[in-house]
C-alpha atoms as a PDB file:
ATOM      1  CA  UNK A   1       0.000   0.000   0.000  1.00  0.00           C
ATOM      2  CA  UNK A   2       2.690   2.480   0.863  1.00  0.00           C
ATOM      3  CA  UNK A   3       4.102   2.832  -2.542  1.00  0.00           C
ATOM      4  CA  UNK A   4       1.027   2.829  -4.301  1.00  0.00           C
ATOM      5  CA  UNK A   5       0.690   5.319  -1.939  1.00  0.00           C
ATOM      6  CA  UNK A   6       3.966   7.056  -2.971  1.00  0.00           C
ATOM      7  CA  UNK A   7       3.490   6.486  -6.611  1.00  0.00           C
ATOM      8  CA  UNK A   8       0.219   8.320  -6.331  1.00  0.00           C
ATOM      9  CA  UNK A   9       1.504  10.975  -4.894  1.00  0.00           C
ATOM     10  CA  UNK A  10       4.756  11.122  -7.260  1.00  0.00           C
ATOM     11  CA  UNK A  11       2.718  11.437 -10.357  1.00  0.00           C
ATOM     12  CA  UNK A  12      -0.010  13.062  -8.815  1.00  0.00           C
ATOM     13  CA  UNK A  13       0.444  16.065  -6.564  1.00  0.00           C
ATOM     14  CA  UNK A  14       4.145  15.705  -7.245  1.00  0.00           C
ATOM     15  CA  UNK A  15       3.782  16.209 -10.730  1.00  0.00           C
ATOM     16  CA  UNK A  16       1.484  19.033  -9.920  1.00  0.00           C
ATOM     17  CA  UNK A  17       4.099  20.779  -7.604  1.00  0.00           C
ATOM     18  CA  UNK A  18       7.088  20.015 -10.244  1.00  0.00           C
ATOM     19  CA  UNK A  19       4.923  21.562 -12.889  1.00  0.00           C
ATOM     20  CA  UNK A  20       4.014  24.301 -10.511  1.00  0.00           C
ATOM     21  CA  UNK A  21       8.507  24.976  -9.766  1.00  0.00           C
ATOM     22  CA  UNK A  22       9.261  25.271 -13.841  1.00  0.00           C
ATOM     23  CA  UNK A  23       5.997  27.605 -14.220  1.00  0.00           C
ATOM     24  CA  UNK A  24       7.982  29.911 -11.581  1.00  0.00           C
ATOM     25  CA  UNK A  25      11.404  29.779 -12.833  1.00  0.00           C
ATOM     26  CA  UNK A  26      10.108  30.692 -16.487  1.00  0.00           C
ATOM     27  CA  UNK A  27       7.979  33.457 -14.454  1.00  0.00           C
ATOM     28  CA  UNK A  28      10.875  34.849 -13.040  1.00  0.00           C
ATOM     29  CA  UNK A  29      13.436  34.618 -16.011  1.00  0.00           C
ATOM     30  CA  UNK A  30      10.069  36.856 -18.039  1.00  0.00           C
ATOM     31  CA  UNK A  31       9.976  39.343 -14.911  1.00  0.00           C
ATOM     32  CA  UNK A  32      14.134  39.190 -15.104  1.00  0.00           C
ATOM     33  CA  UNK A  33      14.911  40.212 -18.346  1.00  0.00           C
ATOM     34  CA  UNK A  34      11.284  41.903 -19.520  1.00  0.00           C
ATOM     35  CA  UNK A  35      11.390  40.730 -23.149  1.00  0.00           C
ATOM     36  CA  UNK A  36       7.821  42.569 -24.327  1.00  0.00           C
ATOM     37  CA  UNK A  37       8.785  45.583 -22.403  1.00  0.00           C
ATOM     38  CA  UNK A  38      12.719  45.772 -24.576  1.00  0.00           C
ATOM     39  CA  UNK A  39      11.041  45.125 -27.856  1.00  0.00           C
ATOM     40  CA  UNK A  40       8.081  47.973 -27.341  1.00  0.00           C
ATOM     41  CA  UNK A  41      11.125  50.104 -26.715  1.00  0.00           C
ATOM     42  CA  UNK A  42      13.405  48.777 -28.970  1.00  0.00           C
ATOM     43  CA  UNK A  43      13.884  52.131 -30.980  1.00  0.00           C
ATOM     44  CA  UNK A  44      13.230  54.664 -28.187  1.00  0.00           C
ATOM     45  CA  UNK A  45      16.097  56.641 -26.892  1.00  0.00           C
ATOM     46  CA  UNK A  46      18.770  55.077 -24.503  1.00  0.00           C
ATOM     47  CA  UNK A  47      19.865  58.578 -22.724  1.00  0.00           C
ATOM     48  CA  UNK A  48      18.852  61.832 -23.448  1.00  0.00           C
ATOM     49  CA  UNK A  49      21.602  63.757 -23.125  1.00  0.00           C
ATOM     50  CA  UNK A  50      19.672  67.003 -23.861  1.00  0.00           C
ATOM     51  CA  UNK A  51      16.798  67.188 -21.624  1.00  0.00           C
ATOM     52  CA  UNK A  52      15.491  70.142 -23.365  1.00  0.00           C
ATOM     53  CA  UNK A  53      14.043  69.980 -26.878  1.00  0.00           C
ATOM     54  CA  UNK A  54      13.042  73.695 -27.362  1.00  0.00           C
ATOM     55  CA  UNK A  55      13.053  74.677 -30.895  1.00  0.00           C
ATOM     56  CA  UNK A  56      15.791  77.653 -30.157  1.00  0.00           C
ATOM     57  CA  UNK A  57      18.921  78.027 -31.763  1.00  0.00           C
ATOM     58  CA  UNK A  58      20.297  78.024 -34.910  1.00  0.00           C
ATOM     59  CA  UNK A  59      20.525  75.154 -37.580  1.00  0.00           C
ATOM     60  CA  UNK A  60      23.491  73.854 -36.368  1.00  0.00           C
ATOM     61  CA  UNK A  61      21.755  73.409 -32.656  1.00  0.00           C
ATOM     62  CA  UNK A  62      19.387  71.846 -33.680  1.00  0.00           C
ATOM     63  CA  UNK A  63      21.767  69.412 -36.168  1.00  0.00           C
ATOM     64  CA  UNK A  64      23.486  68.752 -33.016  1.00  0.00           C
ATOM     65  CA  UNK A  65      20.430  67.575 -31.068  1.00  0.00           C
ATOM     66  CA  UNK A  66      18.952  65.707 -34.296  1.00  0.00           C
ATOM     67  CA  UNK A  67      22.568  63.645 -34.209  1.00  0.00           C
ATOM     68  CA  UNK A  68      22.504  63.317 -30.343  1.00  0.00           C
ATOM     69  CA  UNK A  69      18.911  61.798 -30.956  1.00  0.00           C
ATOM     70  CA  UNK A  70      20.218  59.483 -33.241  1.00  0.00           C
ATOM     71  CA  UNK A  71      22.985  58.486 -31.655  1.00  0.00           C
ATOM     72  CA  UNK A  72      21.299  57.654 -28.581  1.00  0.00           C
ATOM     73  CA  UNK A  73      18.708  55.652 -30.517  1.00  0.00           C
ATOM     74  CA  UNK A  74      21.284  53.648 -32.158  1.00  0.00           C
ATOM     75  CA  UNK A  75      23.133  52.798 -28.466  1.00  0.00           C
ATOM     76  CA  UNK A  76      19.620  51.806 -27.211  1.00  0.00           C
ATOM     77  CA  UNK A  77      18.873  49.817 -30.125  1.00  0.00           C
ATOM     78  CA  UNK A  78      21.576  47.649 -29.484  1.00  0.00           C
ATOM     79  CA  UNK A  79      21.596  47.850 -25.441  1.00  0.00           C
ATOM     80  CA  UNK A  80      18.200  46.473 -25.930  1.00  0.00           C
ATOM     81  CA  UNK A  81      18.524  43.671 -29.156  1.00  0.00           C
ATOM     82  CA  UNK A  82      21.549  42.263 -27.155  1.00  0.00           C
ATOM     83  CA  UNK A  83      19.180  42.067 -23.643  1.00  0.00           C
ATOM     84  CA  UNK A  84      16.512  40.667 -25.786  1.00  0.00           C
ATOM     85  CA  UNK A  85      18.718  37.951 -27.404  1.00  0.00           C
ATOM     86  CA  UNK A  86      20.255  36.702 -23.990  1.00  0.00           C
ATOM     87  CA  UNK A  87      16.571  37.144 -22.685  1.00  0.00           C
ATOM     88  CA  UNK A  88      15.944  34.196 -25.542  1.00  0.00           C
ATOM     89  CA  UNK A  89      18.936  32.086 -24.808  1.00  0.00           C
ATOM     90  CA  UNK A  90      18.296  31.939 -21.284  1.00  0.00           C
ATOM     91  CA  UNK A  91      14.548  31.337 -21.738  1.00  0.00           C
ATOM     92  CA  UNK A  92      15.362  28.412 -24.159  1.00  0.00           C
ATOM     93  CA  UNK A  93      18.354  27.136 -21.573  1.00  0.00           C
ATOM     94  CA  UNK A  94      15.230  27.366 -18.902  1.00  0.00           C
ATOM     95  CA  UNK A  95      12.528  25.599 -20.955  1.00  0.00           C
ATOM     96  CA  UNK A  96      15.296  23.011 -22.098  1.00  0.00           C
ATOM     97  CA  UNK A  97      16.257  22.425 -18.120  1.00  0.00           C
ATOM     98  CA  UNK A  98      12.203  22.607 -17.320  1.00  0.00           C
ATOM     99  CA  UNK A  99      11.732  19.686 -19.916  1.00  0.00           C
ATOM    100  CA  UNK A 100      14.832  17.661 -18.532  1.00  0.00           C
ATOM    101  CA  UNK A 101      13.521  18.093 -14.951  1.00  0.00           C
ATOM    102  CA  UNK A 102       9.820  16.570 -15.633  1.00  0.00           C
ATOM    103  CA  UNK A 103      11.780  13.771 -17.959  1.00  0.00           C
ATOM    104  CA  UNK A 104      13.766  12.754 -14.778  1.00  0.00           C
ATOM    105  CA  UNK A 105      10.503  13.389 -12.499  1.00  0.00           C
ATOM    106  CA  UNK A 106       8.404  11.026 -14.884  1.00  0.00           C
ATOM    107  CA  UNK A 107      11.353   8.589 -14.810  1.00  0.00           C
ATOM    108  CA  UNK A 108      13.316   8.204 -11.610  1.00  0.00           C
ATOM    109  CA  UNK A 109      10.791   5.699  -9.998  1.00  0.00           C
ATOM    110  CA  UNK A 110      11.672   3.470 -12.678  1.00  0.00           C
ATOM    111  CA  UNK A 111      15.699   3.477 -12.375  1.00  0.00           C
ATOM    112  CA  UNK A 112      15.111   1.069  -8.750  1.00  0.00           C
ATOM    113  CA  UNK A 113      12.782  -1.178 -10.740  1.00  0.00           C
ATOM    114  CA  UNK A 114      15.804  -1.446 -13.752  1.00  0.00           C
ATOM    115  CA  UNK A 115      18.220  -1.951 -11.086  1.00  0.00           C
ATOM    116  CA  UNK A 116      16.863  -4.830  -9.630  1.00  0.00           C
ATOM    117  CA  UNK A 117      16.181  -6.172 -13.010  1.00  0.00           C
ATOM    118  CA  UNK A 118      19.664  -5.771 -14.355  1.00  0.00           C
ATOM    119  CA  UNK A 119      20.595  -7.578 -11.241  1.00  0.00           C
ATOM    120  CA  UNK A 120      18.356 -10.571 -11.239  1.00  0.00           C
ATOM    121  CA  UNK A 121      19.769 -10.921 -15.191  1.00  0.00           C
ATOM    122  CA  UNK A 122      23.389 -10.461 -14.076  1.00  0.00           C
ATOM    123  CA  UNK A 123      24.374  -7.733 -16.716  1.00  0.00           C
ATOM    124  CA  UNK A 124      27.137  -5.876 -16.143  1.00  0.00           C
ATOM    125  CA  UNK A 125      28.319  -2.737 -18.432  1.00  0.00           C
ATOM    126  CA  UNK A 126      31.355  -3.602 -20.815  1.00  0.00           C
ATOM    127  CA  UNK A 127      33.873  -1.760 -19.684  1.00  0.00           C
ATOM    128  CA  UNK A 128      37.579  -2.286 -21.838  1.00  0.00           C
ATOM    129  CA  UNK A 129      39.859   0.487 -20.788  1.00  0.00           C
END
């Protein structure tokens, strides 16, 4: 009874609760790196150097702010494609760990069960070194 018991349990609320662990981790890595928030912004500003964006001065002031605008679109443009791209490798990593983690969750109740097995048949590993 006790490890139908157990078994129950395992693929039951265990499941559940491993299911429940991955769902947080991916939460978190989102909340980490804020992937829809980077590409809304993608082409905004990084810093404004120039606060003020009064239409005085001459043509080459306002040149000047026109390439400080640029500039500082181009730095955050990058800033924020190279967060977003190890925002995707880490997710992947994550959900690649996630799927490994329920594989051995599904499976390590069987590895006692192959043990005995392999030692009732007497197979051993061949080993030549």
């Amino acid at each position: 009874m006790l490890i139908l018991d157990f078994l129950s349990w395992w693929y039951g609320a265990g499941l559940q609760k491993r299911f429940a662990s991955i769902s947080r981790m991916l939460t978190k890595n989102a909340d980490r790196f804020s992937l829809g928030l980077l590409l809304k912004s993608l082409f905004k500003p990084f810093r404004q150097i120039d606060a003020d964006s009064g239409g005085g001065g001459g043509i080459d002031v306002m040149f000047q702010r026109m390439l400080g605008s640029l500039i500082s679109r181009f730095v955050g443009f990058f800033a924020r494609l190279v967060l977003i791209i190890v925002g995707l490798v880490a997710t992947i990593l994550e959900l690649i760990l996630g799927l490994i983690l329920i594989l051995y969750h599904l499976l390590l109740p069987v590895f006692p069960l192959a043990g005995v097995a392999l030692f009732i048949t007497g197979w051993t590993p061949n080993v030549n070194f």
